[in-house]
Protein backbone atom coordinates (compact mmCIF):
# COMPACT_ATOMS: atom_id res chain seq x y z
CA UNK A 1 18.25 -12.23 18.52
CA UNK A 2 19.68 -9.20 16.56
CA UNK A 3 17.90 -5.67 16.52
CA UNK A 4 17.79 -6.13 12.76
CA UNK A 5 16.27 -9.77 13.40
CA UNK A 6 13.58 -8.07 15.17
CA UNK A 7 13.09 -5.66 13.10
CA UNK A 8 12.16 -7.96 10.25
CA UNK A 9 9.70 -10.09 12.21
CA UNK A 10 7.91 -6.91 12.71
CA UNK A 11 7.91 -5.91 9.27
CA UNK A 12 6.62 -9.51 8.53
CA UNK A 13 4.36 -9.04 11.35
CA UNK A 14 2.91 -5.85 9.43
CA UNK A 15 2.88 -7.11 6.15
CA UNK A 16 0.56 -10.43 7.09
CA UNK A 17 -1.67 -7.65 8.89
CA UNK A 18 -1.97 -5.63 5.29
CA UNK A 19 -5.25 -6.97 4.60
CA UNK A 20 -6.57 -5.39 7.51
CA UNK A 21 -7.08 -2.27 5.34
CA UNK A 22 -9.69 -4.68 3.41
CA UNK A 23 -11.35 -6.41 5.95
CA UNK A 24 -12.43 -4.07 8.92
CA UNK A 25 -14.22 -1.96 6.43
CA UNK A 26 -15.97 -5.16 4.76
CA UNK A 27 -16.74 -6.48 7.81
CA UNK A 28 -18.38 -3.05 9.58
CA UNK A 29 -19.78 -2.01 5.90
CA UNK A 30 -17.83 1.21 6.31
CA UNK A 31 -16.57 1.38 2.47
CA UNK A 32 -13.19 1.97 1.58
CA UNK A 33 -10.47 1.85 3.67
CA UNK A 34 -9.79 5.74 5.47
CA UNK A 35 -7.82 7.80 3.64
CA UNK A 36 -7.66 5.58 0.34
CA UNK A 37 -10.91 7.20 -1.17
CA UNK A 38 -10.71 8.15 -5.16
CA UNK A 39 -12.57 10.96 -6.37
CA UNK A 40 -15.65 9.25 -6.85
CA UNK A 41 -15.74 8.67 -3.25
CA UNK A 42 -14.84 11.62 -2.21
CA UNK A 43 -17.60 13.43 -4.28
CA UNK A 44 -20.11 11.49 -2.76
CA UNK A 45 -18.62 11.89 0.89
CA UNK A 46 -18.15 15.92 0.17
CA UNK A 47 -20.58 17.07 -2.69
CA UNK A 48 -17.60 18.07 -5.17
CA UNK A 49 -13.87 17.00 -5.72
CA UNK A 50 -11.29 19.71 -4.72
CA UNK A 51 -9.62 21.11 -7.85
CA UNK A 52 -6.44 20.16 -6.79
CA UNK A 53 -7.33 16.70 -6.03
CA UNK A 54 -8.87 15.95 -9.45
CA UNK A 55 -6.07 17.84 -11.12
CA UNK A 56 -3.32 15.50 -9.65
CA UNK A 57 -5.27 12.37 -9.38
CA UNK A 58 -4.22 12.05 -12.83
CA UNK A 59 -0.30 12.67 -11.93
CA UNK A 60 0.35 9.35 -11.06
CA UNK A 61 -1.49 5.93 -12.29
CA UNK A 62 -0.30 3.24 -9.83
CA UNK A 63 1.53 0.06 -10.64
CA UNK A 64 -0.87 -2.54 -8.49
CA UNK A 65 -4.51 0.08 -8.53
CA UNK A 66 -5.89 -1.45 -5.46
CA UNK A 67 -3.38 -3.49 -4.54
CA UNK A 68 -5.01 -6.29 -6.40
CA UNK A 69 -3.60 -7.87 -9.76
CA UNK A 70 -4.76 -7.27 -13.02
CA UNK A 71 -7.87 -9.03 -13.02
CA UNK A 72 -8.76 -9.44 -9.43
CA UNK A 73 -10.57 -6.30 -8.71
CA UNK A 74 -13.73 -8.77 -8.86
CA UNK A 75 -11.94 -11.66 -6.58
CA UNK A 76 -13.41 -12.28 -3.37
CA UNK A 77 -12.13 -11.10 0.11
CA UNK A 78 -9.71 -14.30 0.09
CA UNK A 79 -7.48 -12.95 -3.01
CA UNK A 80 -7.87 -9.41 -2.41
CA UNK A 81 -6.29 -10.31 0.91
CA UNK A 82 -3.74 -12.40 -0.67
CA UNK A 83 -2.96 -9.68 -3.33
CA UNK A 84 -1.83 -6.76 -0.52
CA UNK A 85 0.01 -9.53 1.08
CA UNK A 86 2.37 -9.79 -2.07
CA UNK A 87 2.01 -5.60 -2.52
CA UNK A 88 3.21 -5.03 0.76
CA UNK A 89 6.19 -7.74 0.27
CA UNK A 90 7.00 -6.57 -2.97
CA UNK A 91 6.62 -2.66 -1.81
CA UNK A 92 8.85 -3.35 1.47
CA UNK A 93 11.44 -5.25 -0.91
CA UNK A 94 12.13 -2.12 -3.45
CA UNK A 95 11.65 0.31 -0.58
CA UNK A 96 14.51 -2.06 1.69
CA UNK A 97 16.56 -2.24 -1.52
CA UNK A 98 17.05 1.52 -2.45
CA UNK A 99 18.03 2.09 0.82
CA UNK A 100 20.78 -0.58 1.06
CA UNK A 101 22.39 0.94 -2.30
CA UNK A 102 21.94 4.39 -1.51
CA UNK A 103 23.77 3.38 2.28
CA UNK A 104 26.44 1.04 -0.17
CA UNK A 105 26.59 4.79 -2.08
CA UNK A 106 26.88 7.05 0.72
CA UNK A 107 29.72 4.52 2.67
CA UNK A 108 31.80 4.53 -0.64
CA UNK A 109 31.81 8.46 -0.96
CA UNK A 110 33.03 8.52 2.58
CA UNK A 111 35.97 6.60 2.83
């Protein structure tokens, strides 16, 4: 098997284990996944919301919030699961594709 081959059975390995992020914390009732807290959270964790954080938190509005369709920010465990599954495929594809055409880009420009 190729090093590339490899490589993309452990990126599949890591995007089946995506839902992680959702479960461990449901299952030890420890909230939100660490590090993913909105301000909300963070108020409640800290007492306040730093000024910077509030200020950009408003920057950027993403495409998936949650990582769960539009919708399905009720859904059970099951579709929540099933919903970072297809973020992490879809993320991994756009992230895999940029770099191929900026490669494509940078071979061109040398040669």
């Amino acid at each position: 098997m190729t090093l590339t081959g490899k490589l993309w059975i452990g990126i599949g390995a890591l995007i089946v284990l995506s839902p992680l992020g959702l479960i461990l914390p449901d299952q030890f009732k420890a909230g939100s996944a660490w590090g993913e807290w909105g301000g909300e959270e963070i108020q409640k964790m800290t007492g306040y919301i730093p000024r910077g954080f509030q200020r950009l938190s408003e920057l950027w509005k993403a495409p998936l919030p949650d990582y769960a369709f539009q919708g399905w920010e009720g859904k059970d465990l099951f579709h929540l699961s099933f919903a970072y599954i297809i973020s992490a495929f879809f993320g991994i594809a756009i992230i895999a594709g940029v770099a191929l055409l900026v490669g494509k880009v940078l071979l061109k420009e040398h040669e």
